[in-house]
Every structure is written in structure tokens, then in C-alpha cells.
N, C-alpha and C. Protein backbone atom coordinates (compact mmCIF):
# COMPACT_ATOMS: atom_id res chain seq x y z
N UNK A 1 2.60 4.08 -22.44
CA UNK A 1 3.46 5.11 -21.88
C UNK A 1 3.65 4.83 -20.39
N UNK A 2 4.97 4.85 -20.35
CA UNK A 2 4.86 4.64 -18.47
C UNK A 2 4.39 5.82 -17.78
N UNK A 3 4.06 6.07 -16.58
CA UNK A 3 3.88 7.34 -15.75
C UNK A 3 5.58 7.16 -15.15
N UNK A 4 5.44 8.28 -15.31
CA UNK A 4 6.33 9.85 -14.47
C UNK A 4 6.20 9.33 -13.26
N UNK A 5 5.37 9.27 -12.51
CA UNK A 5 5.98 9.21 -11.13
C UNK A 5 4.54 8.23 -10.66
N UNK A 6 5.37 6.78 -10.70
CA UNK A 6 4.25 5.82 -10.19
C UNK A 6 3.82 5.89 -8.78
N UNK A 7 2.72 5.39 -8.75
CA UNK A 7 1.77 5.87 -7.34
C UNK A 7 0.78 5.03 -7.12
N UNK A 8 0.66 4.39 -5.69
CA UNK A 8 -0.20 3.63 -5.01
C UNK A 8 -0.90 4.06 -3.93
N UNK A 9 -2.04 4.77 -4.08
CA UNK A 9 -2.77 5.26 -3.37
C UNK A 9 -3.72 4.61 -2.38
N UNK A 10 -3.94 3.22 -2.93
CA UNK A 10 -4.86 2.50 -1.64
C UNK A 10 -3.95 1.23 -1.67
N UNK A 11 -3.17 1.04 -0.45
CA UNK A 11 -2.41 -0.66 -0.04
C UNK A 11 -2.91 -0.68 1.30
N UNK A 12 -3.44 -2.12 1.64
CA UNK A 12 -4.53 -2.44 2.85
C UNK A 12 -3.00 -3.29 3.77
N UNK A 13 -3.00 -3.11 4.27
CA UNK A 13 -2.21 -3.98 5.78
C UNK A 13 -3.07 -4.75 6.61
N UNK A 14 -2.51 -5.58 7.39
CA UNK A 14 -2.92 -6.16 8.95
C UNK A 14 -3.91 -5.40 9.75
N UNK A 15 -3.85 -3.94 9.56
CA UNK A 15 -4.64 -3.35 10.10
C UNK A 15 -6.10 -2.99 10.06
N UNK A 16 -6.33 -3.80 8.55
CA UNK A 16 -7.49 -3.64 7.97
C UNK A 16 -7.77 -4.94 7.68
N UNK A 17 -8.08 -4.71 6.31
CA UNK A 17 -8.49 -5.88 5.48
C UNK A 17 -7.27 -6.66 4.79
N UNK A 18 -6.11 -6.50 4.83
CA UNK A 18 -5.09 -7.04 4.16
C UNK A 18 -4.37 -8.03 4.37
N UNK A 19 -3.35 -8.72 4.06
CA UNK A 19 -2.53 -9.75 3.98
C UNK A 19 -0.94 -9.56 4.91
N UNK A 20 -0.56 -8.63 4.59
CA UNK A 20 0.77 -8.23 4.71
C UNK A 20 0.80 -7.30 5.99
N UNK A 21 2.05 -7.06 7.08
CA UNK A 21 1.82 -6.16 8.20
C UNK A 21 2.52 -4.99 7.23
N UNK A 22 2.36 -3.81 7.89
CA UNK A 22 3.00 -2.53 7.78
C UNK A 22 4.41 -2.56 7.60
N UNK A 23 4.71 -3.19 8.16
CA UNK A 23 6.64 -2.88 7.75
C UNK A 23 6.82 -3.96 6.51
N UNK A 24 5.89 -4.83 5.96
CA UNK A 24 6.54 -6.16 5.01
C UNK A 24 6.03 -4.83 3.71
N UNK A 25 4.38 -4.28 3.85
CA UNK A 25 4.20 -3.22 2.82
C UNK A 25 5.12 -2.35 2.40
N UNK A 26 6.23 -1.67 3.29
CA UNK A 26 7.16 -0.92 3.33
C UNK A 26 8.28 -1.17 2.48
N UNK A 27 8.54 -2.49 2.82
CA UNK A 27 9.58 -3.14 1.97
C UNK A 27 9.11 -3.63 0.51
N UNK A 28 8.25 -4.15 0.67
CA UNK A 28 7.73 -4.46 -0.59
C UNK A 28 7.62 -3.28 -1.45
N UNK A 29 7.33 -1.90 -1.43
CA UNK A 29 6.78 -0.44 -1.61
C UNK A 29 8.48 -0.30 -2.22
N UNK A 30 8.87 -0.43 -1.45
CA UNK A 30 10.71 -0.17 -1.12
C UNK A 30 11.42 -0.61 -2.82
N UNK A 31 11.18 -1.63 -2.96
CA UNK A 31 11.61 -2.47 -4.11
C UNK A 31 11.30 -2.51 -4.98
N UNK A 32 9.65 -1.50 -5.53
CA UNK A 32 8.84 -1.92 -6.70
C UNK A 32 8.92 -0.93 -7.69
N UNK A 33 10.06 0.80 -7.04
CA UNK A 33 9.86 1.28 -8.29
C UNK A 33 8.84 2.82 -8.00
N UNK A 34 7.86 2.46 -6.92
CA UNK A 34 6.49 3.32 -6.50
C UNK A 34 7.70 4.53 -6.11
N UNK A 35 7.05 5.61 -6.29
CA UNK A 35 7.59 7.11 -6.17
C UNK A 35 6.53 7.40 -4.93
N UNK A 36 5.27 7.22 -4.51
CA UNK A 36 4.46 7.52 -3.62
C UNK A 36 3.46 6.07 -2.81
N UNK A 37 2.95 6.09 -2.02
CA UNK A 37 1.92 5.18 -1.56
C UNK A 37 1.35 5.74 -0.45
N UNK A 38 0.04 5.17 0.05
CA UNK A 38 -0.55 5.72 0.91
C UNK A 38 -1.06 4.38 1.99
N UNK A 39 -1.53 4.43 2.81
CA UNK A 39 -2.29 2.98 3.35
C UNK A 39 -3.45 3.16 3.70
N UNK A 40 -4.17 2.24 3.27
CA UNK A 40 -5.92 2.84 3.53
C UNK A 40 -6.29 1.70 4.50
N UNK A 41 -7.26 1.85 5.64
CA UNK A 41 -8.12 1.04 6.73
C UNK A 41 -9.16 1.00 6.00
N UNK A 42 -9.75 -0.25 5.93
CA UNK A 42 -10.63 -0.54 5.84
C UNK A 42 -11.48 -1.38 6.90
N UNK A 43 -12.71 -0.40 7.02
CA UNK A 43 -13.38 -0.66 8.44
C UNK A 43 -14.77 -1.20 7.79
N UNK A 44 -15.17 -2.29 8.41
CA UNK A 44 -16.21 -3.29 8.09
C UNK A 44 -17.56 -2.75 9.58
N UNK A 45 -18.54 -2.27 8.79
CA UNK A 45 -19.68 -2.07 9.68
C UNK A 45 -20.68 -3.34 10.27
N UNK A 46 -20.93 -3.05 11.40
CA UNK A 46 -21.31 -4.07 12.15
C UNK A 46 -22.71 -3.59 12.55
């Protein structure tokens, strides 16, 4: 069954732990269909 209203609740950016900067996530987000997303930091303890 597909969902109703697809949703990405954790996508990591440049700012964290991720691959991609904030505006390429955007676009990418943009194109895939997602009805919601969120961006999560991920902070590494030292």
C-alpha cells in the first residue's frame, strides 16, 4: 500500500554528518514525491 502522504523525517546535510549541502537536499526533496521532511544535526561527542 503506498502512504497518503510520504514523509522524511531524518535527512542529514553538510551540516552534520551528511553528503549533500542544504539547498542540493531541497531539490532533491523537491523531485521525489515527499509531502514533508525535516533535517536532523547530527552532533558527534568529543
Amino acid at each position: 500500500m503506498k502512504a497518503r502522504y510520504p514523509v522524511d523525517m531524518q535527512t542529514h546535510t553538510t551540516f552534520s554528518d551528511g553528503t549533500f549541502t542544504p539547498t542540493e537536499v531541497v531539490v532533491m526533496v523537491a523531485g521525489s514525491g515527499l509531502r514533508l521532511t525535516s533535517s536532523t544535526i547530527s552532533w558527534a561527542m568529543q
